[in-house]
C-alpha atoms as a PDB file:
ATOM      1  CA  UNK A   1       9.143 -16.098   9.153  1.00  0.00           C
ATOM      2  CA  UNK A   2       7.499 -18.094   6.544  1.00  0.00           C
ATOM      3  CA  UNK A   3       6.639 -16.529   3.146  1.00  0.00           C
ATOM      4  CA  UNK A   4       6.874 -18.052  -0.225  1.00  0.00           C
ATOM      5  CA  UNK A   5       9.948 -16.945  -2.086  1.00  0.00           C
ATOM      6  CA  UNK A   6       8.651 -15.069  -4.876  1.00  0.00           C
ATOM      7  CA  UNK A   7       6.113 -13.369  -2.691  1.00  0.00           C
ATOM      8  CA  UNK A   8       8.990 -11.664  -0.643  1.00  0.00           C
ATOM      9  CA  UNK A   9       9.091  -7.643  -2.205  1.00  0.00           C
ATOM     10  CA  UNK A  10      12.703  -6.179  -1.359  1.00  0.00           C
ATOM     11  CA  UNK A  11      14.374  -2.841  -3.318  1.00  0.00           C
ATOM     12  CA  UNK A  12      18.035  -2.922  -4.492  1.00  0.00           C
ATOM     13  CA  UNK A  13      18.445  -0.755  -1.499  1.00  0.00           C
ATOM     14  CA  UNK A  14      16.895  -3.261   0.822  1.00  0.00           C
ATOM     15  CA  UNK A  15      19.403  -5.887  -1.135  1.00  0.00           C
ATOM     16  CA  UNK A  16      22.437  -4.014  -0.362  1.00  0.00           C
ATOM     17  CA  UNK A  17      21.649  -3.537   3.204  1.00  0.00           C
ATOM     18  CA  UNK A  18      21.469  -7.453   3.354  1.00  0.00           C
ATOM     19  CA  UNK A  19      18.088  -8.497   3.090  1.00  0.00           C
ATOM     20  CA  UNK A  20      16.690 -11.279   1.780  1.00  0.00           C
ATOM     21  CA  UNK A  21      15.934 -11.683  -2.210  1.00  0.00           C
ATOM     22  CA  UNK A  22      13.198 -13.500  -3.946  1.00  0.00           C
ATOM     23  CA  UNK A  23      14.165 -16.072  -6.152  1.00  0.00           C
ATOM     24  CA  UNK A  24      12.083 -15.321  -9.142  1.00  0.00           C
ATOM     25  CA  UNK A  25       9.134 -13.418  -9.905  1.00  0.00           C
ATOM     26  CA  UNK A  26       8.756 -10.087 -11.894  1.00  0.00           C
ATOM     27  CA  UNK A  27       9.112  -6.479 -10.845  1.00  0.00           C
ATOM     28  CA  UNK A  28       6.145  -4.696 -11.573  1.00  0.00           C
ATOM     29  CA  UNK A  29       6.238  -0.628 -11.628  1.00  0.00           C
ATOM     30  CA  UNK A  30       2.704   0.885 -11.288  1.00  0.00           C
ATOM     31  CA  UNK A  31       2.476   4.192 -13.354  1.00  0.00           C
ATOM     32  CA  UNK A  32      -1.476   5.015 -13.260  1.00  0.00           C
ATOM     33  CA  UNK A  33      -4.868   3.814 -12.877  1.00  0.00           C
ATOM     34  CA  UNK A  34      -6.203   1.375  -9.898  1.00  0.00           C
ATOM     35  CA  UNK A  35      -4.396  -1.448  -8.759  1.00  0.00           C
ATOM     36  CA  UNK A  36      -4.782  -3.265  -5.428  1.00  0.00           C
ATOM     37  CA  UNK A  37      -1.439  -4.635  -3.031  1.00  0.00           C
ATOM     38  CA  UNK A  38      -3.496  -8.104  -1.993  1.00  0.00           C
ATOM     39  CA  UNK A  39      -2.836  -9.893   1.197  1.00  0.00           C
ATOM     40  CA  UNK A  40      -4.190 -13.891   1.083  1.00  0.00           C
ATOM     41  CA  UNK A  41      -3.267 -16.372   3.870  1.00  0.00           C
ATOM     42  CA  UNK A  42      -2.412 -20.054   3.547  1.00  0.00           C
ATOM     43  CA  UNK A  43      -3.227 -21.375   6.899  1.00  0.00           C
ATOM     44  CA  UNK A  44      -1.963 -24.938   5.468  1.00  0.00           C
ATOM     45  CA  UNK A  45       1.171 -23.412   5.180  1.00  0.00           C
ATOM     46  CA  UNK A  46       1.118 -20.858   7.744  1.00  0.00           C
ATOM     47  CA  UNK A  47       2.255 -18.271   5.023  1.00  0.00           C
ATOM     48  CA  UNK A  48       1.396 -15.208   3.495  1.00  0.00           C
ATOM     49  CA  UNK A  49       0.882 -14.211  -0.138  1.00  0.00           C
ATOM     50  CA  UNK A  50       1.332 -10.991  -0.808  1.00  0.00           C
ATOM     51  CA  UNK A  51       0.384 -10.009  -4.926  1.00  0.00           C
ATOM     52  CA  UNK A  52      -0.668  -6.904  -7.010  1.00  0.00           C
ATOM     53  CA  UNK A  53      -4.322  -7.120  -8.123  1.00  0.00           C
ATOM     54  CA  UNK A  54      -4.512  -4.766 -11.934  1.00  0.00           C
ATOM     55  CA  UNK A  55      -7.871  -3.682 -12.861  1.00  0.00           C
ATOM     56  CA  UNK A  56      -9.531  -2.191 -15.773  1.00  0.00           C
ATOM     57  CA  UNK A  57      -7.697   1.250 -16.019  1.00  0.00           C
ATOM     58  CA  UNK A  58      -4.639  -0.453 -14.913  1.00  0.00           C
ATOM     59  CA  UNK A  59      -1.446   0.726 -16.621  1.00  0.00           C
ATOM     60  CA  UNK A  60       1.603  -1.184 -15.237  1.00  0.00           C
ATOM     61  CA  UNK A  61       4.636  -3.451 -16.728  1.00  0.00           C
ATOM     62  CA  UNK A  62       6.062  -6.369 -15.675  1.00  0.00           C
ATOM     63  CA  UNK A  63       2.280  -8.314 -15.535  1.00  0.00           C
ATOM     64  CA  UNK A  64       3.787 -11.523 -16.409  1.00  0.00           C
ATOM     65  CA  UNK A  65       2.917 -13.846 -14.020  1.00  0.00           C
ATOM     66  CA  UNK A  66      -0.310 -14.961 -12.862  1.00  0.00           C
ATOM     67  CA  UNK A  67      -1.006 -15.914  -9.396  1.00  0.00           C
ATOM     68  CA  UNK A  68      -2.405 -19.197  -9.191  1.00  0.00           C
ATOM     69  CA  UNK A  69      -5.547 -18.005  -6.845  1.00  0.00           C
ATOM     70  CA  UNK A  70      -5.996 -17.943  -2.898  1.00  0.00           C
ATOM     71  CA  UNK A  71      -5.159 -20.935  -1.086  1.00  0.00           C
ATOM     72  CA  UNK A  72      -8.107 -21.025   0.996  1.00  0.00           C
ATOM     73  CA  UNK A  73     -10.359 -21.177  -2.106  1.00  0.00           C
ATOM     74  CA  UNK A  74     -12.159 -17.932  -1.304  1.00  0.00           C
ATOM     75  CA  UNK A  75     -11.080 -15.156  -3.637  1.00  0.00           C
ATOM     76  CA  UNK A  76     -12.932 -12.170  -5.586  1.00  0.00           C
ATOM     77  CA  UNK A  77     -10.968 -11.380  -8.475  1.00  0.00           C
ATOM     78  CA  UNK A  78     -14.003 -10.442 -11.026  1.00  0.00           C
ATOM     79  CA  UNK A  79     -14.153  -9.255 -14.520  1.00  0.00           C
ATOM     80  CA  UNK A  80     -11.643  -7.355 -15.757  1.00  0.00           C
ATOM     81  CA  UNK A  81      -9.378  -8.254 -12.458  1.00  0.00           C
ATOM     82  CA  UNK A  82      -6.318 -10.173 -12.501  1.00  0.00           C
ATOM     83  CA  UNK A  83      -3.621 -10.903  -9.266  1.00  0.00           C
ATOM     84  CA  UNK A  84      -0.251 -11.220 -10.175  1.00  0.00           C
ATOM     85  CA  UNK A  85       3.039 -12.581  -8.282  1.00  0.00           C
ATOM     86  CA  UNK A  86       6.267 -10.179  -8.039  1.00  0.00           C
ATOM     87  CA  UNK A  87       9.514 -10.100  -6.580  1.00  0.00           C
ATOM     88  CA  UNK A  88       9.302  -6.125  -6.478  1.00  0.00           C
ATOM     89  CA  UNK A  89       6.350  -3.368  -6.567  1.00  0.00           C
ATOM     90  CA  UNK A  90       6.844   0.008  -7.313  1.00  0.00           C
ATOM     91  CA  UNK A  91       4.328   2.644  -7.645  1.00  0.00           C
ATOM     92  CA  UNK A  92       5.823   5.777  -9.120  1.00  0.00           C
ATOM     93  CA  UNK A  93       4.865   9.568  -9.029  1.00  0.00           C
ATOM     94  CA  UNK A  94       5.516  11.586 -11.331  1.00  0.00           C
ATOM     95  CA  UNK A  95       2.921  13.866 -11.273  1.00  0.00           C
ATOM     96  CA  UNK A  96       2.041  13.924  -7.469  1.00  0.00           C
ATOM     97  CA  UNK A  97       0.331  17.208  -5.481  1.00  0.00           C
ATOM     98  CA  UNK A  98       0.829  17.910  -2.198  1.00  0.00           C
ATOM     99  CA  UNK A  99      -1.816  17.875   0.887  1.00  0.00           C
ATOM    100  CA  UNK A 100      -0.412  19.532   3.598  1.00  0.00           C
ATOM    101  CA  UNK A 101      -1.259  16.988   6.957  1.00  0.00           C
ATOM    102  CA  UNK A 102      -0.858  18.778  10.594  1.00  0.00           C
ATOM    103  CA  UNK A 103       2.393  20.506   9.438  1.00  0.00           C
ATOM    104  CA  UNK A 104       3.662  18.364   7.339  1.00  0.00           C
ATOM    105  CA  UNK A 105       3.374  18.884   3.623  1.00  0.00           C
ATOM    106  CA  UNK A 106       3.089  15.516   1.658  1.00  0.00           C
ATOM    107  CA  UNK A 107       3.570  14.357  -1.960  1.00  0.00           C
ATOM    108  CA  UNK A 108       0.966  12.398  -2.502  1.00  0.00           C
ATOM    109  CA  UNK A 109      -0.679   9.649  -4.586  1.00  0.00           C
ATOM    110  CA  UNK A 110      -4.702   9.558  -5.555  1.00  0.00           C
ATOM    111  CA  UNK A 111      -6.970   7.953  -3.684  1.00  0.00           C
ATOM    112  CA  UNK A 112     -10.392   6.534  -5.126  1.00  0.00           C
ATOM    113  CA  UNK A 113     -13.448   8.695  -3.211  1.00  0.00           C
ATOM    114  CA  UNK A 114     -11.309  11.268  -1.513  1.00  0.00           C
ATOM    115  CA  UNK A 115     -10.031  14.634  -2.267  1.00  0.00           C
ATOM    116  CA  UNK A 116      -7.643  14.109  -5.157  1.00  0.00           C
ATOM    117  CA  UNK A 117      -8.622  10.549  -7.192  1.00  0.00           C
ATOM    118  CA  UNK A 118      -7.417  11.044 -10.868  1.00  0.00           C
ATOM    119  CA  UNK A 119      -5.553   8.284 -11.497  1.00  0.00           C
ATOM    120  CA  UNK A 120      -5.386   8.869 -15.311  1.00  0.00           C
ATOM    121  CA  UNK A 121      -1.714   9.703 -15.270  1.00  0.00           C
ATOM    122  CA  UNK A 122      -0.726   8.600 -11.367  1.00  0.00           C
ATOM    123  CA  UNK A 123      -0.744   5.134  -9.803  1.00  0.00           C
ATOM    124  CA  UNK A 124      -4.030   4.529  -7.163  1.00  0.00           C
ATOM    125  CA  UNK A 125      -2.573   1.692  -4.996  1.00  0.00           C
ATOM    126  CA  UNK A 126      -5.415   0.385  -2.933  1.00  0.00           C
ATOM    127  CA  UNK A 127      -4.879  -1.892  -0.101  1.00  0.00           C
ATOM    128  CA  UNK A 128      -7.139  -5.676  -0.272  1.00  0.00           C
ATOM    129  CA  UNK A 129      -7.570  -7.781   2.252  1.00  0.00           C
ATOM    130  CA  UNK A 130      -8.337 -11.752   1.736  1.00  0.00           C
ATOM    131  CA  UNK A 131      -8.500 -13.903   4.977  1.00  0.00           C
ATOM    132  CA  UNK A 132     -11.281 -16.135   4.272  1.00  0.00           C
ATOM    133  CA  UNK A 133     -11.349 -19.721   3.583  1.00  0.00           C
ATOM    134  CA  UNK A 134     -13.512 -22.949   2.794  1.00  0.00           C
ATOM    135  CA  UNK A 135     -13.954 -24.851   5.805  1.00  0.00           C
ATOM    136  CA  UNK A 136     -15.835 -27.608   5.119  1.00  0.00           C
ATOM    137  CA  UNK A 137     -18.595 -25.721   2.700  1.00  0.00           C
ATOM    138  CA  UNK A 138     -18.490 -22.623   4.678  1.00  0.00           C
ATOM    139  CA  UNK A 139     -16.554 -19.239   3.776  1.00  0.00           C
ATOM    140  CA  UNK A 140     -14.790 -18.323   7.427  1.00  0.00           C
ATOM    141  CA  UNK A 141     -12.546 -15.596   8.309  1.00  0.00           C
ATOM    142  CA  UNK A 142      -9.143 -16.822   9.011  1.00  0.00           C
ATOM    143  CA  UNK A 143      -8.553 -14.504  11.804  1.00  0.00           C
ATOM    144  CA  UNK A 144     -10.067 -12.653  14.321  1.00  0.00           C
ATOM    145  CA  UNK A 145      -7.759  -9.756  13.707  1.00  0.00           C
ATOM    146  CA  UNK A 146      -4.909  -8.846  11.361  1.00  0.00           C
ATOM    147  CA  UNK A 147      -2.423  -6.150  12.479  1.00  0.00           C
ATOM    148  CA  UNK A 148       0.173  -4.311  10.263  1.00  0.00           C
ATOM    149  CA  UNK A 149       3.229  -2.672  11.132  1.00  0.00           C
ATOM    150  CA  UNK A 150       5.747  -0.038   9.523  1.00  0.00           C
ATOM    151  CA  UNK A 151       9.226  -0.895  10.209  1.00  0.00           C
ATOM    152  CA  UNK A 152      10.341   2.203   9.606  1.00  0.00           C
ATOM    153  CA  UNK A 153      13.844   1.722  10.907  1.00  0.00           C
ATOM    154  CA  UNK A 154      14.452  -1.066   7.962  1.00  0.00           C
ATOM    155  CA  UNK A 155      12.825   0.816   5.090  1.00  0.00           C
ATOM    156  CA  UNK A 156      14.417   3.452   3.322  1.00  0.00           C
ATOM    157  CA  UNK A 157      14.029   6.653   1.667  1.00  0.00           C
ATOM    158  CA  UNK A 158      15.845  10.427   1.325  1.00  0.00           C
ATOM    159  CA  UNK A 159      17.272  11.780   4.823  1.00  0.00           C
ATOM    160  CA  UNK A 160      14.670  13.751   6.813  1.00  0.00           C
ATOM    161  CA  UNK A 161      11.539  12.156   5.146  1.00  0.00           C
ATOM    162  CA  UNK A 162       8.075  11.526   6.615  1.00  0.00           C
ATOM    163  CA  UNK A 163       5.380   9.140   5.520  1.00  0.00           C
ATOM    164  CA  UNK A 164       1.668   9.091   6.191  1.00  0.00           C
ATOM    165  CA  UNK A 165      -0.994   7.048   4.786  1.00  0.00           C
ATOM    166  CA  UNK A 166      -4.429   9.040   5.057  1.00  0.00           C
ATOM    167  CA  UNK A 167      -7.669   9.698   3.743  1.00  0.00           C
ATOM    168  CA  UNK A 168     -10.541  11.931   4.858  1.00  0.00           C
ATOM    169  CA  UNK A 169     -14.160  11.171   6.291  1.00  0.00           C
ATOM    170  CA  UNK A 170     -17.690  13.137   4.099  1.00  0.00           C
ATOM    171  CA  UNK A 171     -16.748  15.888   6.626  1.00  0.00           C
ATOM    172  CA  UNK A 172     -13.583  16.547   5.145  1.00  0.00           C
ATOM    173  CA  UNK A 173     -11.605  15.257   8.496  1.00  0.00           C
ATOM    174  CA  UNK A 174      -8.576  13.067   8.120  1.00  0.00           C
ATOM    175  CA  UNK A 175      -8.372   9.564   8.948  1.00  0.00           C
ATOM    176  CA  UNK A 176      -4.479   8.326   9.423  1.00  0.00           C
ATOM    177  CA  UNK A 177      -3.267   4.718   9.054  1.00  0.00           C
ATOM    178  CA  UNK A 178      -0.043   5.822   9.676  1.00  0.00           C
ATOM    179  CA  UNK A 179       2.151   8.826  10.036  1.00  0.00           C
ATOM    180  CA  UNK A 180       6.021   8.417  11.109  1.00  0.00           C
ATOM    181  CA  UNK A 181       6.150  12.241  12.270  1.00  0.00           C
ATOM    182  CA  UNK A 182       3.542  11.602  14.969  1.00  0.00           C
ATOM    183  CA  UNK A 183       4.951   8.134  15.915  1.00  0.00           C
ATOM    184  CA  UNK A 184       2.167   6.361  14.411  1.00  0.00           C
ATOM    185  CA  UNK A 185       3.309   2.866  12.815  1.00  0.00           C
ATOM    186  CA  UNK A 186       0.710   0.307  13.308  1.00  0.00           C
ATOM    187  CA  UNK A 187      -2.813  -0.257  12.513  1.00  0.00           C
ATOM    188  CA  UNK A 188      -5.473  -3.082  12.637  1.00  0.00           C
ATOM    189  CA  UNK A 189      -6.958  -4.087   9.338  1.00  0.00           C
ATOM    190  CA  UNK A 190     -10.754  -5.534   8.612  1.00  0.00           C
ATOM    191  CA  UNK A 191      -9.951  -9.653   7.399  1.00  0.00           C
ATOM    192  CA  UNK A 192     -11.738  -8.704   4.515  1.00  0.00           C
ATOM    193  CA  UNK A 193     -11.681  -5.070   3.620  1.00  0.00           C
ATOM    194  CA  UNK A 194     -10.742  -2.998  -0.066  1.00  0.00           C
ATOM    195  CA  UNK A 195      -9.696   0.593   0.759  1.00  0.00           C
ATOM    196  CA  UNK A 196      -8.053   3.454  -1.221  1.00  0.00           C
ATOM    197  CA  UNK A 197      -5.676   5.574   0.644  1.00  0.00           C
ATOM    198  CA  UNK A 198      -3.294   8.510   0.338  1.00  0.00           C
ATOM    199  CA  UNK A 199       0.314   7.223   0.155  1.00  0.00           C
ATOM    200  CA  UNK A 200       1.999  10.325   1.168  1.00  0.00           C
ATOM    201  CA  UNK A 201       5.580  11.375   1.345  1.00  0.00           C
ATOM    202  CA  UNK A 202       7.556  14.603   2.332  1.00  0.00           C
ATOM    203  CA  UNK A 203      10.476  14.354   0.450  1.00  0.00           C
ATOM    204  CA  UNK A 204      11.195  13.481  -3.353  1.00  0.00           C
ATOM    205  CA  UNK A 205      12.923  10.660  -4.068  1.00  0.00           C
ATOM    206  CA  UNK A 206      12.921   6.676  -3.810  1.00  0.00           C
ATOM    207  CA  UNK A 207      11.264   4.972  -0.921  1.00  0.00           C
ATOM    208  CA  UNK A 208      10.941   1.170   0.118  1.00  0.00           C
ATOM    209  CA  UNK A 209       8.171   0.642   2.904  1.00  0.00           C
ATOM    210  CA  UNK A 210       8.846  -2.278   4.982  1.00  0.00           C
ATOM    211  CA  UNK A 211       5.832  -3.942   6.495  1.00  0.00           C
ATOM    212  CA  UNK A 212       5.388  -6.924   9.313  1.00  0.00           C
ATOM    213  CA  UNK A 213       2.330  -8.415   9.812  1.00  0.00           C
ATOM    214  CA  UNK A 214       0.527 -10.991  11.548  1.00  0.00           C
ATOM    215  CA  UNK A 215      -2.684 -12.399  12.345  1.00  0.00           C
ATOM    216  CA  UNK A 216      -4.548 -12.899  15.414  1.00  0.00           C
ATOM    217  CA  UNK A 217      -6.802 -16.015  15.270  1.00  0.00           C
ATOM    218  CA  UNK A 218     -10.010 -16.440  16.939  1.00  0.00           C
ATOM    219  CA  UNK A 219      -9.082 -19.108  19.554  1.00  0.00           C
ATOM    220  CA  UNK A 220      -6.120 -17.079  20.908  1.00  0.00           C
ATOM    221  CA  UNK A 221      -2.346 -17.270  19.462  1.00  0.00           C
ATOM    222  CA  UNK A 222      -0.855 -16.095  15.735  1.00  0.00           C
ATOM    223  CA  UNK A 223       0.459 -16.673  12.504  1.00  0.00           C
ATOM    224  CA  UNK A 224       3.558 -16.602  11.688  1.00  0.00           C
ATOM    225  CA  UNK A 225       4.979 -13.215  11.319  1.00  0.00           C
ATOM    226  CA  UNK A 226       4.898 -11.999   7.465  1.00  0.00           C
ATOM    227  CA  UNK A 227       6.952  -9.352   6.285  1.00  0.00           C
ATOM    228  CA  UNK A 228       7.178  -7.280   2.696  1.00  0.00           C
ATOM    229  CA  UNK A 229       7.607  -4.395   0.689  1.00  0.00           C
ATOM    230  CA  UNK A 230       6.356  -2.289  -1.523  1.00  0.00           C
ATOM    231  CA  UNK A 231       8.191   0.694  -2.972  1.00  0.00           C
ATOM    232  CA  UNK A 232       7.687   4.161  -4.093  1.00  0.00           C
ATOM    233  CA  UNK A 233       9.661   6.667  -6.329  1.00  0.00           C
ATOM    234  CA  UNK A 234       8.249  10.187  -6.187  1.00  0.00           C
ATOM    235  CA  UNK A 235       9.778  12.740  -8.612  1.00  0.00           C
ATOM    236  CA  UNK A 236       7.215  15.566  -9.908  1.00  0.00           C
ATOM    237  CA  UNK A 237       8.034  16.821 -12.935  1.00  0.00           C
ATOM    238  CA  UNK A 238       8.509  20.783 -12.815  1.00  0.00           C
ATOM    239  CA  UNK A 239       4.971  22.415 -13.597  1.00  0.00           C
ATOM    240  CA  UNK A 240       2.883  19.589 -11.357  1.00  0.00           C
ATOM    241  CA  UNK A 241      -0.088  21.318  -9.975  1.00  0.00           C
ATOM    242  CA  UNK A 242       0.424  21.155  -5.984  1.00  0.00           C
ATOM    243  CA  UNK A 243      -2.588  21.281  -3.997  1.00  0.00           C
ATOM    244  CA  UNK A 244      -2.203  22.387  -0.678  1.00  0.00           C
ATOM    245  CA  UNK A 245      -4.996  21.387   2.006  1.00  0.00           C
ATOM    246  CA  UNK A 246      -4.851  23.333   5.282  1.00  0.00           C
ATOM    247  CA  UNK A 247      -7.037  21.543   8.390  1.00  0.00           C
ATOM    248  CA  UNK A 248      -8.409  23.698  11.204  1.00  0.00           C
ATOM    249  CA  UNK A 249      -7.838  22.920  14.888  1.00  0.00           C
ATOM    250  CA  UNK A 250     -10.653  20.387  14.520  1.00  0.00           C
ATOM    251  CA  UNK A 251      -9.938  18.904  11.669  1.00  0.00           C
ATOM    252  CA  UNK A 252     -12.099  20.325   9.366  1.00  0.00           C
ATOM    253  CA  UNK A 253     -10.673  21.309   6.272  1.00  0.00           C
ATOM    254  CA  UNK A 254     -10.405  25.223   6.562  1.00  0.00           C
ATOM    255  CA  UNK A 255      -8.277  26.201   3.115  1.00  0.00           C
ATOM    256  CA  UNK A 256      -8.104  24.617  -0.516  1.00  0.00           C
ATOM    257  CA  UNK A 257      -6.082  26.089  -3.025  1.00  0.00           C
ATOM    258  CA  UNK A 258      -3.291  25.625  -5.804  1.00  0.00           C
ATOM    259  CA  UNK A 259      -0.342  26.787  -7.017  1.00  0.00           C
ATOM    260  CA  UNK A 260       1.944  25.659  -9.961  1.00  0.00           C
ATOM    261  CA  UNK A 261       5.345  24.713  -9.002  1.00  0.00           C
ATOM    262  CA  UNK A 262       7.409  26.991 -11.249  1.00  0.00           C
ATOM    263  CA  UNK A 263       9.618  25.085 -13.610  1.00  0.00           C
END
């Protein structure tokens, strides 16, 4: 595995079950507005970098570091926009609802464009991908295919928790990146692609996600294999509206309604 030291996103947790630490870096903790976890590729290298892109409405600590910019020469970060390098990301929930997936009720985080988006007072983590490069005077894509995994048997989080990463189509149907209950851990991402998504979780309490990727270039073989993390602690204060979202057999949502936790 090749990945630049600082880039490399492990919990305490993660430490004290022996995996490997970053060097230096800063450990941002992502309380509300937009922010972006940014994937860039340095096919020099045959690395990934792996950074936390803050925005306008952004409201985060540990911003201290700049990334120096994508290796391949081709990045987007506009006005307002800044990446920045860490050694740990945590997004953190204290105010989360709950959508209630299949039959699993989830805590979950807002999403830009779907049912539940106010980010004024929760973190909305979108997901940014940057796999293009100058070649020669021409932007390419890197690959012809990037896939993502969960490896949901080295992260960590409260016995008898779920995760699911969702949104929903104009129809009010749910799309699902991933959801451990239904055995679903890996997913193929667009080489250049910005989405919002639900980070959902069933339990409360602290989670570390741990991801392996690769990507697939377009004269057959892969990069090296890439691996980080990018944690989550979800305690809801007593009071927290919870939403609950029923679906129908087809997937169309059926029921919306809420209810106040008592305190």
């Amino acid at each position: 595995m090749k990945l630049k030291t600082y880039l490399s996103t492990f919990s305490v947790a993660a430490a004290l079950a022996g995996a490997p630490i970053a060097v230096w870096g800063q450990s941002i903790v992502h309380t509300a507005g937009q922010g972006d976890w940014t994937f860039f590729y340095d096919s020099a290298a045959d690395s990934f970098d792996v950074v936390f892109r803050s925005k306008g409405d952004t409201e985060a600590t540990g911003l201290t570091q700049p990334y120096a910019g994508a290796p391949g020469g081709v990045g987007d970060a506009g006005s307002g926009q800044q990446d920045w390098v860490y050694d740990s990301l945590q997004a953190s929930l204290t105010q989360a609802p709950q959508v209630t997936l299949g039959s699993t009720d989830y805590y979950v985080s807002p999403a830009s464009g779907s049912i539940y988006e106010d980010s004024s007072n929760e973190p909305d983590l979108g997901i940014r991908f940057r796999f293009r490069e100058d070649d020669s005077g021409a932007t390419v894509d890197q690959f012809e295919n990037f896939t993502m995994t969960l490896n949901w048997a080295e992260s960590t989080r409260p016995d008898g928790a779920e995760f699911a990463l969702f949104g929903f189509d104009e129809l009010g149907s749910p799309i699902v990146r991933y959801e451990t209950i239904e055995g679903n851990f890996s997913e193929d991402w667009s080489v250049w692609g910005h989405d919002h998504w639900h980070w959902g979780f069933s339990e409360q309490g602290d989670y570390s996600l741990v991801f392996d990727f690769a990507g697939e270039f377009a004269g057959g073989g892969f990069s090296e294999m890439g691996s980080t993390t990018v944690d989550f602690q979800v305690i809801p204060e007593p009071g927290t509206v919870a939403l609950l979202l029923g679906l129908g057999a087809f997937g169309v949502v059926t029921l919306v309604r809420l209810r106040r936790a008592k305190a």
